[in-house]
C-alpha atoms as a PDB file:
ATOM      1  CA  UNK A   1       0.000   0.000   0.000  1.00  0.00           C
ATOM      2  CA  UNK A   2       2.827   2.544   0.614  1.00  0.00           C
ATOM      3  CA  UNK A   3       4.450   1.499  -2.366  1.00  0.00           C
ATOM      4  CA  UNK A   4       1.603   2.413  -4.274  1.00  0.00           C
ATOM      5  CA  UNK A   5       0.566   5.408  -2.655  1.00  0.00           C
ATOM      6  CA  UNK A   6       4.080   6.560  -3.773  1.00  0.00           C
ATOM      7  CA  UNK A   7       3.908   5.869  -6.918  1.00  0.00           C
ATOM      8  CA  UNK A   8       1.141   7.355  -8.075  1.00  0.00           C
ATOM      9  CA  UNK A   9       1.784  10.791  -5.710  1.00  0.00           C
ATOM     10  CA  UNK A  10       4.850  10.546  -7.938  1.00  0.00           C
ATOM     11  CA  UNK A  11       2.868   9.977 -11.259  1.00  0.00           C
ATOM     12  CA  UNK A  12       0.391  13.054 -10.223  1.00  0.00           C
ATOM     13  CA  UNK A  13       3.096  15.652  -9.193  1.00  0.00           C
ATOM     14  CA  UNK A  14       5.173  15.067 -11.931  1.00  0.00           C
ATOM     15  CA  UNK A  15       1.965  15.747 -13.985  1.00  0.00           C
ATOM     16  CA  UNK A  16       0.637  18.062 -12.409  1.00  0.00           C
ATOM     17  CA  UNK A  17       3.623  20.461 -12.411  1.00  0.00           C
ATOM     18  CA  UNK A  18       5.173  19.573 -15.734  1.00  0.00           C
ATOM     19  CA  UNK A  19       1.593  20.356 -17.525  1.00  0.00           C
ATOM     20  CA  UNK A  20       1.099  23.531 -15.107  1.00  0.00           C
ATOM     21  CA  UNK A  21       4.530  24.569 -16.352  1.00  0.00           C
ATOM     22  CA  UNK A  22       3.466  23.831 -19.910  1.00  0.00           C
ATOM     23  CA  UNK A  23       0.172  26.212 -19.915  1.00  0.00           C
ATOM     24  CA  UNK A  24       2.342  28.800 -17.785  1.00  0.00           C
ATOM     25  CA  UNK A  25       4.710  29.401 -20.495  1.00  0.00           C
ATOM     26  CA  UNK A  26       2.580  29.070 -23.353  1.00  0.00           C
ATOM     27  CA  UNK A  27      -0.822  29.127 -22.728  1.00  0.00           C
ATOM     28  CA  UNK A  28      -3.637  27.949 -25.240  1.00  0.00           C
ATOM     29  CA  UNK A  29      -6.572  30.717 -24.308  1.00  0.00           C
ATOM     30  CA  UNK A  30      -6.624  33.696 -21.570  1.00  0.00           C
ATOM     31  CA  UNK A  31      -8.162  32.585 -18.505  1.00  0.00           C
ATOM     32  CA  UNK A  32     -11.604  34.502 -17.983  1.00  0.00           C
ATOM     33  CA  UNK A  33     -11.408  34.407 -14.212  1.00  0.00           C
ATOM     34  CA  UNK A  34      -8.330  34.798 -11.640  1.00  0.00           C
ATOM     35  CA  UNK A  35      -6.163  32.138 -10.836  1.00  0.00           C
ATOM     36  CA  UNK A  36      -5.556  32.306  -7.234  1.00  0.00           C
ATOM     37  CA  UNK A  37      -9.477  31.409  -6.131  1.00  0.00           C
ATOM     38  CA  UNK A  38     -10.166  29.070  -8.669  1.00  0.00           C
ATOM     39  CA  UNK A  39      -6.867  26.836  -7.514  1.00  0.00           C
ATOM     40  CA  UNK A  40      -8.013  26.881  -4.243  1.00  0.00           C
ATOM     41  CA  UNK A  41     -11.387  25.849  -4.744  1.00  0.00           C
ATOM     42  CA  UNK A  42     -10.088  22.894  -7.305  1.00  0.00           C
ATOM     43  CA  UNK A  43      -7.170  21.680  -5.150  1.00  0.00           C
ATOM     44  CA  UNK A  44      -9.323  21.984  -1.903  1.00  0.00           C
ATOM     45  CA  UNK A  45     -12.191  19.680  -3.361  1.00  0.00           C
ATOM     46  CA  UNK A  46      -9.457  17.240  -4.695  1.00  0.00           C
ATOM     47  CA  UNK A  47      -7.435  17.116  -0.835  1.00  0.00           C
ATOM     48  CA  UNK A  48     -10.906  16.662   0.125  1.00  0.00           C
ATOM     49  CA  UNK A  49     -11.381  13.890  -2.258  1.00  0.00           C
ATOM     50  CA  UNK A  50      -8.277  11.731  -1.208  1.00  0.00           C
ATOM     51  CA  UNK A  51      -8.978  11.624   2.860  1.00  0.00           C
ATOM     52  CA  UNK A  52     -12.545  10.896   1.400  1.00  0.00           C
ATOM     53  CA  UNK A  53     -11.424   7.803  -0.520  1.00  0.00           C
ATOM     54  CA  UNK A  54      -8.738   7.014   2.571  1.00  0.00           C
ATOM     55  CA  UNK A  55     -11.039   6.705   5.110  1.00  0.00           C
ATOM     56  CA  UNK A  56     -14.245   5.344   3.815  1.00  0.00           C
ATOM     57  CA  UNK A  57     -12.408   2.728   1.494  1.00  0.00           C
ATOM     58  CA  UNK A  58     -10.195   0.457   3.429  1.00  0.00           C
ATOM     59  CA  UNK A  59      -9.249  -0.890  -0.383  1.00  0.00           C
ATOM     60  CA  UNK A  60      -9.194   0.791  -3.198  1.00  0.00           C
ATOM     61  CA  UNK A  61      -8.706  -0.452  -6.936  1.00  0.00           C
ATOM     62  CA  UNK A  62      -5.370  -1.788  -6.858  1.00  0.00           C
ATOM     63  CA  UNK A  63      -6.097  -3.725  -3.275  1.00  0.00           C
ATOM     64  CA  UNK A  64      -8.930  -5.187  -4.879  1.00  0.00           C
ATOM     65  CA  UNK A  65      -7.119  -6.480  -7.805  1.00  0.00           C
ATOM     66  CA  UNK A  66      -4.857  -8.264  -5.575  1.00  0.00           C
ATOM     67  CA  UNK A  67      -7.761  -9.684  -3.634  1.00  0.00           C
ATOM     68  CA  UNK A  68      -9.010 -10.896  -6.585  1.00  0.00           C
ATOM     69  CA  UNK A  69      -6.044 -12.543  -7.615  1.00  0.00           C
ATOM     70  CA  UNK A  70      -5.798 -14.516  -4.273  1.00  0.00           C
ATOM     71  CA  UNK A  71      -9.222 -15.319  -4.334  1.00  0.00           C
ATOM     72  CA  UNK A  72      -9.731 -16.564  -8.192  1.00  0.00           C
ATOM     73  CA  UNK A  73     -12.359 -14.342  -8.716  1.00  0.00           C
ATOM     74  CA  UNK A  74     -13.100 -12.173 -12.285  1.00  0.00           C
ATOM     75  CA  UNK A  75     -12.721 -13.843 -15.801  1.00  0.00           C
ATOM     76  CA  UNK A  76      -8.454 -13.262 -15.835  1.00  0.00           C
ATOM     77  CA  UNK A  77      -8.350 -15.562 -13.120  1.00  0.00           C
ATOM     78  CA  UNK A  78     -10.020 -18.109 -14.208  1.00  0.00           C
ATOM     79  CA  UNK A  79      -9.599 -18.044 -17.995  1.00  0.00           C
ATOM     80  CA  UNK A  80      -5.438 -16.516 -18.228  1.00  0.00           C
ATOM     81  CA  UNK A  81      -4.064 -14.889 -20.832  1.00  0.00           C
ATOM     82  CA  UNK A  82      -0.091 -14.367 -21.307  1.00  0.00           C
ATOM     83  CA  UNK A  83       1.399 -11.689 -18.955  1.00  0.00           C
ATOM     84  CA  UNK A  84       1.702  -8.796 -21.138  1.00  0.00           C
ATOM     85  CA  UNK A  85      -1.775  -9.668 -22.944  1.00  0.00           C
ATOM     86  CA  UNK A  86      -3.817  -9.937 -20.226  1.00  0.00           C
ATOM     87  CA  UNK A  87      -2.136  -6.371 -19.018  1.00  0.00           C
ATOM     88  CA  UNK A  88      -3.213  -4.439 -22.077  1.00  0.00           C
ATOM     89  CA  UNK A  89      -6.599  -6.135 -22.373  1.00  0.00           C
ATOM     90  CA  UNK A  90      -7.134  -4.917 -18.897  1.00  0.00           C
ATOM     91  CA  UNK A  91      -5.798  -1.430 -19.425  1.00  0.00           C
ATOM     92  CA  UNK A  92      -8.622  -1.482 -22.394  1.00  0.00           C
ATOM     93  CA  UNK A  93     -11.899  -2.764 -20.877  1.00  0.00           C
ATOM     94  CA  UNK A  94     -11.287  -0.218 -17.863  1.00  0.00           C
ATOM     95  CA  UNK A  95     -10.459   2.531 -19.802  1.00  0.00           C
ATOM     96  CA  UNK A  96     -14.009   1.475 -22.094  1.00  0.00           C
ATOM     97  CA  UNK A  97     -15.648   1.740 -18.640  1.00  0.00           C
ATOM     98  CA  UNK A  98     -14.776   4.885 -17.797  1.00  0.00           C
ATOM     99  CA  UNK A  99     -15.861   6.019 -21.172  1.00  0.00           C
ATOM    100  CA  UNK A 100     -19.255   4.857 -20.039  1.00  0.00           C
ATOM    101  CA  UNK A 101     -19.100   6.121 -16.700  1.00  0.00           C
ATOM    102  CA  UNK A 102     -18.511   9.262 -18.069  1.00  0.00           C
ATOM    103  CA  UNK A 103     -21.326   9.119 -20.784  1.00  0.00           C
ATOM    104  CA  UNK A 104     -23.933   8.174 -17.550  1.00  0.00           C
ATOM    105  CA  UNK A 105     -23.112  10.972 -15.773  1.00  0.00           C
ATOM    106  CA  UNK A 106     -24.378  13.142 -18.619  1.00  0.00           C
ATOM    107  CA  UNK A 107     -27.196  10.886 -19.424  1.00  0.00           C
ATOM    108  CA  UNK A 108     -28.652  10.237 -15.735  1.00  0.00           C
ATOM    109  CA  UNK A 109     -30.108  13.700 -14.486  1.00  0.00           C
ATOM    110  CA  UNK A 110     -29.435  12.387 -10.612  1.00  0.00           C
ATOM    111  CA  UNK A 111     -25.361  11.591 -11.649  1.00  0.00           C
ATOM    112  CA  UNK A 112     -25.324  14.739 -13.668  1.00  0.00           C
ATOM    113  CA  UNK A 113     -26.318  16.596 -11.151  1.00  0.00           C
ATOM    114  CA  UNK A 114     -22.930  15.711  -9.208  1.00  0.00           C
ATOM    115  CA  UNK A 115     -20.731  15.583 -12.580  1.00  0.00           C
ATOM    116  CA  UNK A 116     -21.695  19.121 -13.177  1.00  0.00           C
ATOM    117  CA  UNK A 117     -19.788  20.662 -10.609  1.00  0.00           C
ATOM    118  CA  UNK A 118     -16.676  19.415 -12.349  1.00  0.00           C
ATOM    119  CA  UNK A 119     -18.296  21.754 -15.732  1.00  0.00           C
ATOM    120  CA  UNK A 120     -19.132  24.950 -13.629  1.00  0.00           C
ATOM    121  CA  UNK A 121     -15.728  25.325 -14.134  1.00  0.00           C
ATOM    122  CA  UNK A 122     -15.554  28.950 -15.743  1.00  0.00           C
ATOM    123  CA  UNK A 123     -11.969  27.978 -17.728  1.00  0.00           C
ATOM    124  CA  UNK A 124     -10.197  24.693 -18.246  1.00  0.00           C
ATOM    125  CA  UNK A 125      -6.313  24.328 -16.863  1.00  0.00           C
ATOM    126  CA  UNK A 126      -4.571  21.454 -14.818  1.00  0.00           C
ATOM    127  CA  UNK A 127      -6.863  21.984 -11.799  1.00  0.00           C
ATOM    128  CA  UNK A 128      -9.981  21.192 -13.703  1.00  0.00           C
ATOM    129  CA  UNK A 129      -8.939  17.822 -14.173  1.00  0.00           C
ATOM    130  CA  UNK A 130      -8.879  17.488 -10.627  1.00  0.00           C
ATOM    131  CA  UNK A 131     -12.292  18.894  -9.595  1.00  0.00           C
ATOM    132  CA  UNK A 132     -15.004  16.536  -8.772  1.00  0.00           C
ATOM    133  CA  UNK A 133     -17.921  15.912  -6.134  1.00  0.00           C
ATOM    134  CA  UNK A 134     -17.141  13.967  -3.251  1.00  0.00           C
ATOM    135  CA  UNK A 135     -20.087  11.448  -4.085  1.00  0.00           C
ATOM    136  CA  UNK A 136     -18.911  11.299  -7.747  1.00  0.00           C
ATOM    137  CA  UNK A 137     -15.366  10.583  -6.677  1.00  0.00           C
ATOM    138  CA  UNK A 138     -16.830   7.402  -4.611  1.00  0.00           C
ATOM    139  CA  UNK A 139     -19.180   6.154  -7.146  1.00  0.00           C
ATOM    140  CA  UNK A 140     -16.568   6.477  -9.619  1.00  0.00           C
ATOM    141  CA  UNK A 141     -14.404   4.344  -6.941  1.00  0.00           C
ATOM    142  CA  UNK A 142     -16.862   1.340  -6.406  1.00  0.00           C
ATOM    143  CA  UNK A 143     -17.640   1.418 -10.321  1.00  0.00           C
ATOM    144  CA  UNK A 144     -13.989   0.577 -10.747  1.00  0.00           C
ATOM    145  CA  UNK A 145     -13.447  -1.643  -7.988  1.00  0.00           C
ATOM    146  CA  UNK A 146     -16.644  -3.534  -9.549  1.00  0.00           C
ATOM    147  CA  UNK A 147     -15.383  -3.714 -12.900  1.00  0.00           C
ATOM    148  CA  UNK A 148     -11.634  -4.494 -11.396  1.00  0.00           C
ATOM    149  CA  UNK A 149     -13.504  -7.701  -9.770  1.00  0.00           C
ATOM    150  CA  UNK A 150     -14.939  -8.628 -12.791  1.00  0.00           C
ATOM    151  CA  UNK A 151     -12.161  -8.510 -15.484  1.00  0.00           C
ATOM    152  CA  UNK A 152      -9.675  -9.740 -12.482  1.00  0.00           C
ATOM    153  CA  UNK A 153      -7.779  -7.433 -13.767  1.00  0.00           C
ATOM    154  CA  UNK A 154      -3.720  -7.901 -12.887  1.00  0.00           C
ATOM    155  CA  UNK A 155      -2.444  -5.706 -10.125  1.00  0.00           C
ATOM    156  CA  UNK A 156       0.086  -3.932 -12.397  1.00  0.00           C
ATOM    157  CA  UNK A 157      -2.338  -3.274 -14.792  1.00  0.00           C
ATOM    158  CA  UNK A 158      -4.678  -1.304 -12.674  1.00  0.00           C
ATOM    159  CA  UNK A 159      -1.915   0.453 -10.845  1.00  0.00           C
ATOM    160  CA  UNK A 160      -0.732   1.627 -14.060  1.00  0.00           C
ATOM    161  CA  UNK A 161      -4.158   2.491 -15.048  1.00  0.00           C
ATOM    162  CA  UNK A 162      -4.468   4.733 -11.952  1.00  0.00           C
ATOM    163  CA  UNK A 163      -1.668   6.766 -12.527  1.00  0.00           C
ATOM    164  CA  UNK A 164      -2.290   7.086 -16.134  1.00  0.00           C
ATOM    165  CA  UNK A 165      -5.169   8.233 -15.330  1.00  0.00           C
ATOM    166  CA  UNK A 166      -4.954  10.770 -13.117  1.00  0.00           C
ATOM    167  CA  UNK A 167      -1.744  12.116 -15.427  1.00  0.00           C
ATOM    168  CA  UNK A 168      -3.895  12.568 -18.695  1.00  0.00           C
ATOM    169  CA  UNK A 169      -6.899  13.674 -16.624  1.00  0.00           C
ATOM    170  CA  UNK A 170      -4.079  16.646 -15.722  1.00  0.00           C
ATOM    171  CA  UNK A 171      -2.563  16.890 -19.363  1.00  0.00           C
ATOM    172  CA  UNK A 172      -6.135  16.947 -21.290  1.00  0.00           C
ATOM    173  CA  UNK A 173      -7.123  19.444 -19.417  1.00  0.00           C
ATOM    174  CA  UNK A 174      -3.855  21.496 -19.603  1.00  0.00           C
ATOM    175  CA  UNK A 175      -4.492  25.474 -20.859  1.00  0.00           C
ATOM    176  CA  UNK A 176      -1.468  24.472 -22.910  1.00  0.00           C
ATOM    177  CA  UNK A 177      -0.820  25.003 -26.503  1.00  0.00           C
ATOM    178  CA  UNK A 178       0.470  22.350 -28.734  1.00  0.00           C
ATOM    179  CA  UNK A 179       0.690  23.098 -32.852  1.00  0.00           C
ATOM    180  CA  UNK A 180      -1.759  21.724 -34.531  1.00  0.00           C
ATOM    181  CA  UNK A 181       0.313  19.246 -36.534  1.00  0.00           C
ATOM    182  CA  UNK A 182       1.216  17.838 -33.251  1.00  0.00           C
ATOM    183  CA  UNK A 183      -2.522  17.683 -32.011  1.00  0.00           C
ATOM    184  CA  UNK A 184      -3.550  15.888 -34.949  1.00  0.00           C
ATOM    185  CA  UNK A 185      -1.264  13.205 -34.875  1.00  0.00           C
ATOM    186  CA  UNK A 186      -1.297  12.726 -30.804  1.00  0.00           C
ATOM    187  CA  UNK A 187      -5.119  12.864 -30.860  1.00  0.00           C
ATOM    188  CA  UNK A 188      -5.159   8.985 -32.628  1.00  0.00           C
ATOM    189  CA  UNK A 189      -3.604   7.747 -29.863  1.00  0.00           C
ATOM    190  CA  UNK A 190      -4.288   9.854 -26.555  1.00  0.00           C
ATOM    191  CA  UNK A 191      -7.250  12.124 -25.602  1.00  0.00           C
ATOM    192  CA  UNK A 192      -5.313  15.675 -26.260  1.00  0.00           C
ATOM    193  CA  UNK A 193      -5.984  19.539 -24.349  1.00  0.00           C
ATOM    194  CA  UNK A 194      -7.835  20.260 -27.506  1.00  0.00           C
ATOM    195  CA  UNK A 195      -9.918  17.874 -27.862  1.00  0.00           C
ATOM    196  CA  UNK A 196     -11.005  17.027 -24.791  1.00  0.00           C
ATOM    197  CA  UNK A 197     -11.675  20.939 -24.551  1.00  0.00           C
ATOM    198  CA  UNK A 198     -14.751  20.984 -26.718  1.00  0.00           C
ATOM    199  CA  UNK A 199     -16.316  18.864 -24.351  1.00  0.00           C
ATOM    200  CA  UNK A 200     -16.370  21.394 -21.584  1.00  0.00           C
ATOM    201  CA  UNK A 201     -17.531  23.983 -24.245  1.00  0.00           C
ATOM    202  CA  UNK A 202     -21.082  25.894 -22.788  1.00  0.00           C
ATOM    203  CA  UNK A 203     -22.909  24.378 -26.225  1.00  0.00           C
ATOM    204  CA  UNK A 204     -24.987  21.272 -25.119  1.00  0.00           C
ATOM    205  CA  UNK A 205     -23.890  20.160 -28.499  1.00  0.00           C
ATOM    206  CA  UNK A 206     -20.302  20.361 -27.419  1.00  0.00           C
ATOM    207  CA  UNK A 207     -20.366  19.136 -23.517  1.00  0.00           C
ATOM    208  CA  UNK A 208     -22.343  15.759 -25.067  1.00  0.00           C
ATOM    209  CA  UNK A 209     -19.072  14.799 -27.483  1.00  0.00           C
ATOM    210  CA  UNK A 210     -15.645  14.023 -26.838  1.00  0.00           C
ATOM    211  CA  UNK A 211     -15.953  11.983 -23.561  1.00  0.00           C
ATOM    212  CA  UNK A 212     -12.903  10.255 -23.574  1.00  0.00           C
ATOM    213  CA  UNK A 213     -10.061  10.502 -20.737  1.00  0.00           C
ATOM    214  CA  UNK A 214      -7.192   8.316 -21.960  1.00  0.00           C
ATOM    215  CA  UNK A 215      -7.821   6.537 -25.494  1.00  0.00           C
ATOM    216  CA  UNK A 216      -9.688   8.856 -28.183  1.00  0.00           C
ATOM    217  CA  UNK A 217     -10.858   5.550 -29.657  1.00  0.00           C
ATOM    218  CA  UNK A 218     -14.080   5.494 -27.859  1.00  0.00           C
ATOM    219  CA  UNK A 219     -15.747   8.336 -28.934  1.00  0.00           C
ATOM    220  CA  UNK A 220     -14.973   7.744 -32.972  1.00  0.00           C
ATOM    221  CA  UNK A 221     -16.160   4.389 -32.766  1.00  0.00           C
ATOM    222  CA  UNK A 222     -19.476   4.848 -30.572  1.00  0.00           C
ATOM    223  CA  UNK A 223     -20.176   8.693 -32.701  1.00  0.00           C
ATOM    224  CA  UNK A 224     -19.482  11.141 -29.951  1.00  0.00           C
ATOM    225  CA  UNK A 225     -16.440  12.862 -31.374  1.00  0.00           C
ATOM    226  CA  UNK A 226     -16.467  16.409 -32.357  1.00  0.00           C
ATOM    227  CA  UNK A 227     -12.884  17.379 -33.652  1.00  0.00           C
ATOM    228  CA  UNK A 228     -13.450  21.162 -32.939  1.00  0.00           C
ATOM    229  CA  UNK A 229     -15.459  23.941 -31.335  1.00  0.00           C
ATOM    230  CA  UNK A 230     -17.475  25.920 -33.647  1.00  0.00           C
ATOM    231  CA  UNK A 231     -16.429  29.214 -31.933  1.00  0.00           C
ATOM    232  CA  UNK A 232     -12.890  28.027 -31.936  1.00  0.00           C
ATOM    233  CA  UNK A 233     -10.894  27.684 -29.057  1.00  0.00           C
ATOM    234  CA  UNK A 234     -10.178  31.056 -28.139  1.00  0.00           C
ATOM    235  CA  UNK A 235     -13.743  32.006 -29.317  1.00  0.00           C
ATOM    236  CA  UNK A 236     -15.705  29.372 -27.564  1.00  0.00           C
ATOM    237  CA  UNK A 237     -16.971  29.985 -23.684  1.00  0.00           C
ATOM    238  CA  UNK A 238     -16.347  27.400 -20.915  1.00  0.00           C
ATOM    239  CA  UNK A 239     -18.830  26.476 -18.336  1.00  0.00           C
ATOM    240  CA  UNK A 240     -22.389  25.800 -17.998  1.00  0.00           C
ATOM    241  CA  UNK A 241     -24.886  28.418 -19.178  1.00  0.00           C
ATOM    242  CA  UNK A 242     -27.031  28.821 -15.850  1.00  0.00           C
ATOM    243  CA  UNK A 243     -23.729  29.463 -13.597  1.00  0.00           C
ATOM    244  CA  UNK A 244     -22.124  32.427 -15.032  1.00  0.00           C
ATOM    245  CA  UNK A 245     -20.024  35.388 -13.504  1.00  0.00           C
ATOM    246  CA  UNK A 246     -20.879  36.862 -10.871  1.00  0.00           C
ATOM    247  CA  UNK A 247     -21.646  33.150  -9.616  1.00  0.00           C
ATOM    248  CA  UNK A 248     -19.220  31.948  -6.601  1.00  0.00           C
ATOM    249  CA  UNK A 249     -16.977  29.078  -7.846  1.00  0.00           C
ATOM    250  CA  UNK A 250     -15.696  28.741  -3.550  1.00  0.00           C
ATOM    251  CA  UNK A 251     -15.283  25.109  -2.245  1.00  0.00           C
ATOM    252  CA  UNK A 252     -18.748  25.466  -0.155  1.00  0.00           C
ATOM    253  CA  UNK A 253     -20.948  26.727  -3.213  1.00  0.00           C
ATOM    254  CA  UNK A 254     -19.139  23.455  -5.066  1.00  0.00           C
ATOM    255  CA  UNK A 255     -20.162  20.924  -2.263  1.00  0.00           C
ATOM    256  CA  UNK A 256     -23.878  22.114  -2.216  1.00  0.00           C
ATOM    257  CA  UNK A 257     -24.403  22.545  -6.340  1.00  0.00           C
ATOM    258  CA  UNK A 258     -25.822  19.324  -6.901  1.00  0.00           C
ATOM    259  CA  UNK A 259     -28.162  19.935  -3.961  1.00  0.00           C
ATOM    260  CA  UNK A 260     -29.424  23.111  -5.200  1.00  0.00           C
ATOM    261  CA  UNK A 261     -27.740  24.164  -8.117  1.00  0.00           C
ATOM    262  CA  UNK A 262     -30.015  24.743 -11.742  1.00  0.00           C
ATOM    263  CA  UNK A 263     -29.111  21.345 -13.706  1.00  0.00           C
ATOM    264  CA  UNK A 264     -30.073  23.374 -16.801  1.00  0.00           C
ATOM    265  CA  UNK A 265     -30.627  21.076 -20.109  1.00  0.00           C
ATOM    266  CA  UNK A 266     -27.288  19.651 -20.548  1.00  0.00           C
ATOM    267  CA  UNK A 267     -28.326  15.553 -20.032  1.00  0.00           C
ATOM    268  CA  UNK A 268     -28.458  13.706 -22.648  1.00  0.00           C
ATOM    269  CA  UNK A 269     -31.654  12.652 -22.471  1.00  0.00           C
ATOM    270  CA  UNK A 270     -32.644  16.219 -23.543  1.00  0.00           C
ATOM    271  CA  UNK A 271     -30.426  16.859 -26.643  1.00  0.00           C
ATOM    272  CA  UNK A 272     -31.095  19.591 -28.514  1.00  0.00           C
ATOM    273  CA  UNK A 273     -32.011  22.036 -26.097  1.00  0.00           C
ATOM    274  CA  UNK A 274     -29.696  24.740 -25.901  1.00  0.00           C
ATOM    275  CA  UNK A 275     -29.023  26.520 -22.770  1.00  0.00           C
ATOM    276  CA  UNK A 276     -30.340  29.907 -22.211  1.00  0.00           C
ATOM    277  CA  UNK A 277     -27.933  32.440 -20.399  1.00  0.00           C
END
């Protein structure tokens, strides 16, 4: 357990301050609100988040895959592939699950209400990758321990998973620019900055595509991708329509929104409705 918790605090600050570096020095857009409140907010939810997940779950995803391998249980463990196979097929199926995670939490009004706090973000940079309810943080946590159970998914492979995570959860979400040569090539193989910005774009259009967090594969293949904002990315406005300046964005206000917060008409289940400042 140390050894883990080590190595992915490792993974996330050498992320988190190589991609906050990156959008320093050359940043993609100009931020519309200040810096100093908005990082507090973001990192307070997510120091929130870990004692959340340390105290309420005695084992987390990569604990459970090693449960799982000394118990027999999930389909690896009882039908083995080679090593390295059974690795990458695992690094696959739970990256496809959080691809549908993600795609419930926009359909399902009652998860959407929770997800939205991480899109009443009013710009995009490293600490938006990091900003998430409480409650969606622990459903998030039993979906993968679930589908960890299942697969019986090798311990390396989920470890590695976590840490991949959480580093291209950071990097798409970087203010960072990259040329476009570059974006276009990267984007066939890992979700990039720009494209995973349209999906945080205030255009109901634009916040249903593009819901992939590691492999861009998923949304070609299931018809969610959208390759570009219409307004461009300079041009196009971040958020959610019904929480605009001079809303507060401080830790409290994010705890309550999904209490009492306006879910607007950004599920799924009510495409085609565009939101209404």
């Amino acid at each position: 357990m140390e050894s883990e918790l080590i190595i992915r605090l490792g993974g996330f600050l050498g992320a988190f301050l190589a991609c906050a570096l990156w959008e320093r020095l050359a940043p993609r857009r100009p931020l519309s609100a200040g810096r100093r409140l908005r990082w507090l907010a973001n990192l307070g939810v997510t120091l929130l988040n870990s004692m959340a997940l340390r105290l309420l779950f005695p084992v987390l995803a990569v604990g459970s895959a090693a449960a799982a391998a000394a118990r027999g249980w999930g389909l690896l463990n009882n039908y083995p592939l080679p090593g390295w196979l059974a690795v990458i097929t695992s690094l696959v199926l739970l990256d496809f699950v959080i691809y549908v995670q993600h795609v419930l939490f926009h359909t399902l009004p009652l998860l959407w209400r929770l997800h939205m706090v991480h899109h009443a973000d009013l710009d995009v940079d490293v600490t938006t990758g990091l900003r998430f309810h409480p409650l969606e943080i622990m459903l998030s946590m039993l979906i993968k321990i679930a589908t960890v159970l299942l697969i019986g998914a090798p311990v390396l492979s989920v470890l590695v998973f976590e840490v991949v995570l959480n580093a291209t959860s950071i990097f798409n979400h970087s203010n960072a620019a990259m040329r476009p040569a570059l974006d276009r090539v990267l984007r066939l193989l890992v979700v990039t900055p720009d494209m995973h910005r349209v999906h945080h774009s205030v255009t109901i259009r634009e916040t249903n595509s593009n819901f992939g967090f590691n492999l861009p594969w998923w949304d070609r293949i299931m018809g969610t991708y959208r390759p570009q904002p219409v307004a461009g990315h300079t041009g196009m406005t971040i958020g959610l329509a019904q929480f605009r300046p001079p809303q507060p964005q401080g830790l409290g206000w994010m705890l309550l929104l999904p209490f009492r917060g306006n879910p607007g008409a950004y599920a799924i289940n009510q495409r085609g409705q565009e939101p209404r400042s």
